[in-house]
N, C-alpha and C. Protein backbone atom coordinates (compact mmCIF):
# COMPACT_ATOMS: atom_id res chain seq x y z
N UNK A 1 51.93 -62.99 -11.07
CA UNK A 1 52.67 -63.36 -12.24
C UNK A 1 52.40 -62.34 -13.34
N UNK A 2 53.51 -62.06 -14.10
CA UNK A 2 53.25 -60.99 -15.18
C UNK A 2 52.40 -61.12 -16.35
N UNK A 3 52.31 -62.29 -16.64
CA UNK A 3 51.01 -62.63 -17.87
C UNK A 3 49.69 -62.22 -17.36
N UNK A 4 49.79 -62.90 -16.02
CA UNK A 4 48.17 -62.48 -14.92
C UNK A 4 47.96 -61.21 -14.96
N UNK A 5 48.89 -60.19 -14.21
CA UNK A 5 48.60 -59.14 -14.04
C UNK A 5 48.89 -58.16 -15.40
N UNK A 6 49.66 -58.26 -16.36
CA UNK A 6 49.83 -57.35 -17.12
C UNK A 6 48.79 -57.95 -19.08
N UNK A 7 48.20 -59.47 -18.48
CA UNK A 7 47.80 -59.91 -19.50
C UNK A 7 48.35 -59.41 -21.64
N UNK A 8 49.46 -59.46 -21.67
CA UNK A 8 50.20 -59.14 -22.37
C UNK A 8 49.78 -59.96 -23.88
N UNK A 9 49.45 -59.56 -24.90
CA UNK A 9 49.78 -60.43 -26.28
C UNK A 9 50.79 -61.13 -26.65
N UNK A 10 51.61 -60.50 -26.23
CA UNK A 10 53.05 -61.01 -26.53
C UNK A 10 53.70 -60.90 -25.40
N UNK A 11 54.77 -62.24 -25.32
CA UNK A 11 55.93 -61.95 -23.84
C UNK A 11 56.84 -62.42 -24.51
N UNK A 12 58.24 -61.70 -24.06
CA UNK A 12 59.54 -62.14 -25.27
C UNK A 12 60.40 -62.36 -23.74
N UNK A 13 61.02 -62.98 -23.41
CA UNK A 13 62.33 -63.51 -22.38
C UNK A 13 63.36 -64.02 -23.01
N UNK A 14 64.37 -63.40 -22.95
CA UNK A 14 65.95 -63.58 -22.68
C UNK A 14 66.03 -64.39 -21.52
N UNK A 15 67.36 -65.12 -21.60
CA UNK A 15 68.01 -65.87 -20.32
C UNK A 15 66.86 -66.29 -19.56
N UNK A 16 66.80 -67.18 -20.15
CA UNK A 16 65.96 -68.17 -19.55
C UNK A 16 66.46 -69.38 -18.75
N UNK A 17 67.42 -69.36 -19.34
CA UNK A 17 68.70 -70.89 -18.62
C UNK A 17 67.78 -71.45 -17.93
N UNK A 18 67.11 -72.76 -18.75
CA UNK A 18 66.56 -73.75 -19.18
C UNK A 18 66.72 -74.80 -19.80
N UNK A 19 67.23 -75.83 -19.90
CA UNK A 19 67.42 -76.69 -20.76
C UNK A 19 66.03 -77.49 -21.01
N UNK A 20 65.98 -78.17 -22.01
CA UNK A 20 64.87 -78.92 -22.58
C UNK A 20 64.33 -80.13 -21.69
N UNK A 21 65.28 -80.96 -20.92
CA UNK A 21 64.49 -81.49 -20.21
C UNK A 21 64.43 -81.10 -18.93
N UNK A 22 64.81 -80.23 -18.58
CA UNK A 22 64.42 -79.89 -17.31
C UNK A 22 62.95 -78.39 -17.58
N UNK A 23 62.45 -78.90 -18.87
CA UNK A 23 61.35 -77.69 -19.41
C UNK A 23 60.39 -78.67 -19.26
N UNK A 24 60.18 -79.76 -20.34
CA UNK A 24 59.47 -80.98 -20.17
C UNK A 24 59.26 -81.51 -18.52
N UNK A 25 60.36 -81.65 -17.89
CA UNK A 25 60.47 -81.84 -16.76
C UNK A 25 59.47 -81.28 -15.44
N UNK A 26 59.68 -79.77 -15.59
CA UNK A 26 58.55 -78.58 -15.01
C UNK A 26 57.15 -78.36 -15.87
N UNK A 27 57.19 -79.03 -17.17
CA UNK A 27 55.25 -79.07 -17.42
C UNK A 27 55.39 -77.71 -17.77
N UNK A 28 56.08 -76.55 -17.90
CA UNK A 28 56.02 -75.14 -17.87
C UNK A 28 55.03 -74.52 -18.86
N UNK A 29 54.92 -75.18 -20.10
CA UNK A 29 53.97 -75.51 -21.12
C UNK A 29 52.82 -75.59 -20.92
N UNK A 30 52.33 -76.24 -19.76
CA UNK A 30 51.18 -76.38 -19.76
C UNK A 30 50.83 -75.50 -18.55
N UNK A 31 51.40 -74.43 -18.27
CA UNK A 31 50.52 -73.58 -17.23
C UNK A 31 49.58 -72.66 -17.85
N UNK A 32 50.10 -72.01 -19.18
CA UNK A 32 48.99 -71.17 -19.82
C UNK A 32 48.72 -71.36 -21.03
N UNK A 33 48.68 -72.97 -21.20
CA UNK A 33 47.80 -73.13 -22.57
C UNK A 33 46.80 -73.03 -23.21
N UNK A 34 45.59 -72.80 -22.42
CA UNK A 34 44.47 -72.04 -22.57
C UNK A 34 44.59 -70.24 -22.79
N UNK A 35 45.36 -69.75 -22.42
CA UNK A 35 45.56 -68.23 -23.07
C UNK A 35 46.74 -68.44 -24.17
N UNK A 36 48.04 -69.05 -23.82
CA UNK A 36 49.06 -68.45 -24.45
C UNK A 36 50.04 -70.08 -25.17
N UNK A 37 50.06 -69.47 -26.71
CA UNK A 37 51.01 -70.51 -26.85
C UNK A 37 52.51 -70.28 -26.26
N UNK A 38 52.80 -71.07 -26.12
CA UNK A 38 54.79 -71.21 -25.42
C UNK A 38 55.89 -71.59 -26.03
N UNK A 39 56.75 -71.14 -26.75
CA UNK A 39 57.91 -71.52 -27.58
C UNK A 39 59.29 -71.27 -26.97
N UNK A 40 60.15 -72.01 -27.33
CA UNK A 40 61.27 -72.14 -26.55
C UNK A 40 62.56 -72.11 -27.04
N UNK A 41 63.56 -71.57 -26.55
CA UNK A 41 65.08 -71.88 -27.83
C UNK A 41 65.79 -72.18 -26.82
N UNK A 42 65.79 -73.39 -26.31
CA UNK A 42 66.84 -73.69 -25.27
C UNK A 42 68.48 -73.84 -25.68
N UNK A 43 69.56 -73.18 -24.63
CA UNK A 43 70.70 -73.83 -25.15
C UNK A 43 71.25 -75.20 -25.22
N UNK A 44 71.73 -76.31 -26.23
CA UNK A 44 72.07 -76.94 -26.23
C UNK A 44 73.16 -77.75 -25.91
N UNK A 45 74.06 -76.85 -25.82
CA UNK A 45 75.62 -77.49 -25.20
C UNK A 45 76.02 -76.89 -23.74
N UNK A 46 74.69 -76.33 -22.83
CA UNK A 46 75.40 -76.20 -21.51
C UNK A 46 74.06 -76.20 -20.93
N UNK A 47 74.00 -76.62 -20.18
CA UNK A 47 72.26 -76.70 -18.91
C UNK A 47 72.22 -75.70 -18.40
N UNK A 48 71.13 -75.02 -18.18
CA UNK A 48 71.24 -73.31 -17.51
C UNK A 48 71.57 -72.52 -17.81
N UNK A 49 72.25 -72.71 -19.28
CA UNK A 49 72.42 -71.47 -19.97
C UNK A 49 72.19 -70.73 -21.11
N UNK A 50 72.27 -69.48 -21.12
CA UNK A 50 70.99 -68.74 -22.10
C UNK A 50 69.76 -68.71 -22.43
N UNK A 51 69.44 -69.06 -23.30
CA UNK A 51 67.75 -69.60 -23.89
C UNK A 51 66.98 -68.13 -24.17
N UNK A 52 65.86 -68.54 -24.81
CA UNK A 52 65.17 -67.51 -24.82
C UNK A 52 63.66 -68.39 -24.24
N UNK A 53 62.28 -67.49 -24.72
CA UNK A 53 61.32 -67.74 -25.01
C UNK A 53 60.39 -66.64 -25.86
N UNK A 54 59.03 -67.33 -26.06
CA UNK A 54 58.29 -66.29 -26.27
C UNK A 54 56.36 -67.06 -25.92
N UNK A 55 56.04 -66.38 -25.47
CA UNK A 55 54.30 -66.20 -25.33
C UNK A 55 53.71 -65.59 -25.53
N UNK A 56 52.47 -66.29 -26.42
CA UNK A 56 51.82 -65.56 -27.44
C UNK A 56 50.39 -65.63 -27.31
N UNK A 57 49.78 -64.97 -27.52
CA UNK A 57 48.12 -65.36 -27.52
C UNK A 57 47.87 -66.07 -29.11
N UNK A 58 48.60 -65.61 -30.35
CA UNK A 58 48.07 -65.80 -31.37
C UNK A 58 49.17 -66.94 -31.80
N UNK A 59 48.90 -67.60 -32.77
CA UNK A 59 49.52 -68.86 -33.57
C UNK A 59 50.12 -68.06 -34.17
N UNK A 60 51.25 -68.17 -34.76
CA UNK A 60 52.85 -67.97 -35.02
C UNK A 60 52.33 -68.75 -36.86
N UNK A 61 52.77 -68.17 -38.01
CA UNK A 61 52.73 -68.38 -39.58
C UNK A 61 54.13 -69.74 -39.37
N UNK A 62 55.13 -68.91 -39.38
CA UNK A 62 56.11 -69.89 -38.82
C UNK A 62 56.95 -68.77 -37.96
N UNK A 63 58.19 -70.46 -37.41
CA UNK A 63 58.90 -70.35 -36.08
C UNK A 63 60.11 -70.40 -36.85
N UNK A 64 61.31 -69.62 -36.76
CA UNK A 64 62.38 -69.98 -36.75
C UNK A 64 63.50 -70.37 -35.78
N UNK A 65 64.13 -71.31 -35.39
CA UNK A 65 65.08 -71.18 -34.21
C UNK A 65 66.39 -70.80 -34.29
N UNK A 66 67.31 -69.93 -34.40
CA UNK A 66 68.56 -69.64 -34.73
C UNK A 66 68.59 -68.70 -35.97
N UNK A 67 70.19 -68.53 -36.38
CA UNK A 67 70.08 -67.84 -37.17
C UNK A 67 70.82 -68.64 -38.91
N UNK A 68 70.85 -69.76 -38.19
CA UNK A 68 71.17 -70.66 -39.37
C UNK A 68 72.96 -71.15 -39.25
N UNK A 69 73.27 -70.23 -37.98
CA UNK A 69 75.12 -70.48 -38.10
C UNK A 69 75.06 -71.35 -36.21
N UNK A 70 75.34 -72.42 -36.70
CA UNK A 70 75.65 -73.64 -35.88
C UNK A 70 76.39 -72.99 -34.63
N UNK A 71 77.25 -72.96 -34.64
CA UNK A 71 78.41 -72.02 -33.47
C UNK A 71 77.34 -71.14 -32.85
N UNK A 72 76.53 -70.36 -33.10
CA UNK A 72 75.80 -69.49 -32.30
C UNK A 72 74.51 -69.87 -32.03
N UNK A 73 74.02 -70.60 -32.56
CA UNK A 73 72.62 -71.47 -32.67
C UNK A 73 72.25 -72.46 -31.52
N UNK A 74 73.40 -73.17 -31.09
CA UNK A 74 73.52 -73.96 -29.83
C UNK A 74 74.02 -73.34 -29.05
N UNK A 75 73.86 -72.20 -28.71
CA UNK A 75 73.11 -71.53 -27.66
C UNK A 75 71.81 -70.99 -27.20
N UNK A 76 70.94 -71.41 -28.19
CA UNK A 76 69.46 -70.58 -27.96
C UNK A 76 69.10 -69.34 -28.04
N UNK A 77 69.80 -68.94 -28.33
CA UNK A 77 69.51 -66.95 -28.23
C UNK A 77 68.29 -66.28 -28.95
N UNK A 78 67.88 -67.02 -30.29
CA UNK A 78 67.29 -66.53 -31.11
C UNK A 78 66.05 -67.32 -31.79
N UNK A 79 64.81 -66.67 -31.54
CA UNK A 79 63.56 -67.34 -31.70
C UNK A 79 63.27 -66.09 -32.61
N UNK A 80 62.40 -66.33 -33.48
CA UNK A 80 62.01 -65.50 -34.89
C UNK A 80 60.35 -66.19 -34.97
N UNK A 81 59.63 -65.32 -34.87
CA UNK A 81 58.46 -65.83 -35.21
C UNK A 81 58.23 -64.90 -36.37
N UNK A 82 56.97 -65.10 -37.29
CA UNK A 82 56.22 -64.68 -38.45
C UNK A 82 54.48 -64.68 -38.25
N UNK A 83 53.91 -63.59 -38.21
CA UNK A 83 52.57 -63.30 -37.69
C UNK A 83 52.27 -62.33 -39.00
N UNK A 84 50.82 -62.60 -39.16
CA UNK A 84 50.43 -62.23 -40.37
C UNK A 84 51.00 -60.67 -40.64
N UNK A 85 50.74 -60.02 -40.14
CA UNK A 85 51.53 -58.40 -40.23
C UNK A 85 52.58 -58.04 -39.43
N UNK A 86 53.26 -58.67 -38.59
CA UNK A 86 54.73 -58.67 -38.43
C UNK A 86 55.43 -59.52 -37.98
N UNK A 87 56.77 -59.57 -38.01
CA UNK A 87 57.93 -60.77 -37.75
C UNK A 87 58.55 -60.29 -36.38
């Protein structure tokens, strides 16, 4: 697995096509909660499609999900985090 072998600070994924309960569903969250927090932008109006993620070793200042415009937002595309010296 790429976190294992490349032990990364950060992991950013596109297309994830995921929906939320089938995330909850797989526990996916809890495979590397001891190294990495797990955040998610699932799409909302179709199952399996788009999403992002991101995994992090460090806690996130804040999370944004979207870009604030509804029409493009329920799709998941866009996760924005804020870390003390960069966004």
């Amino acid at each position: 697995m790429i976190l294992t072998e490349e032990n990364p600070d950060i992991l950013c994924l596109n297309e994830t096509k995921i929906d939320e309960a089938k995330l909850k569903e797989a526990k996916l969250h809890k495979m590397w909660e001891n190294n990495y927090g797990t955040y998610w932008n699932c799409c909302q109006t179709k199952a399996g499609y788009s999403g992002v993620a991101i995994f992090t070793k460090y806690k996130p200042i804040s999370i944004i999900h979207g870009i604030g415009v509804a029409r493009h937002d329920d799709e998941g595309r866009v996760l924005t985090m804020e870390f003390e010296t960069f966004i």
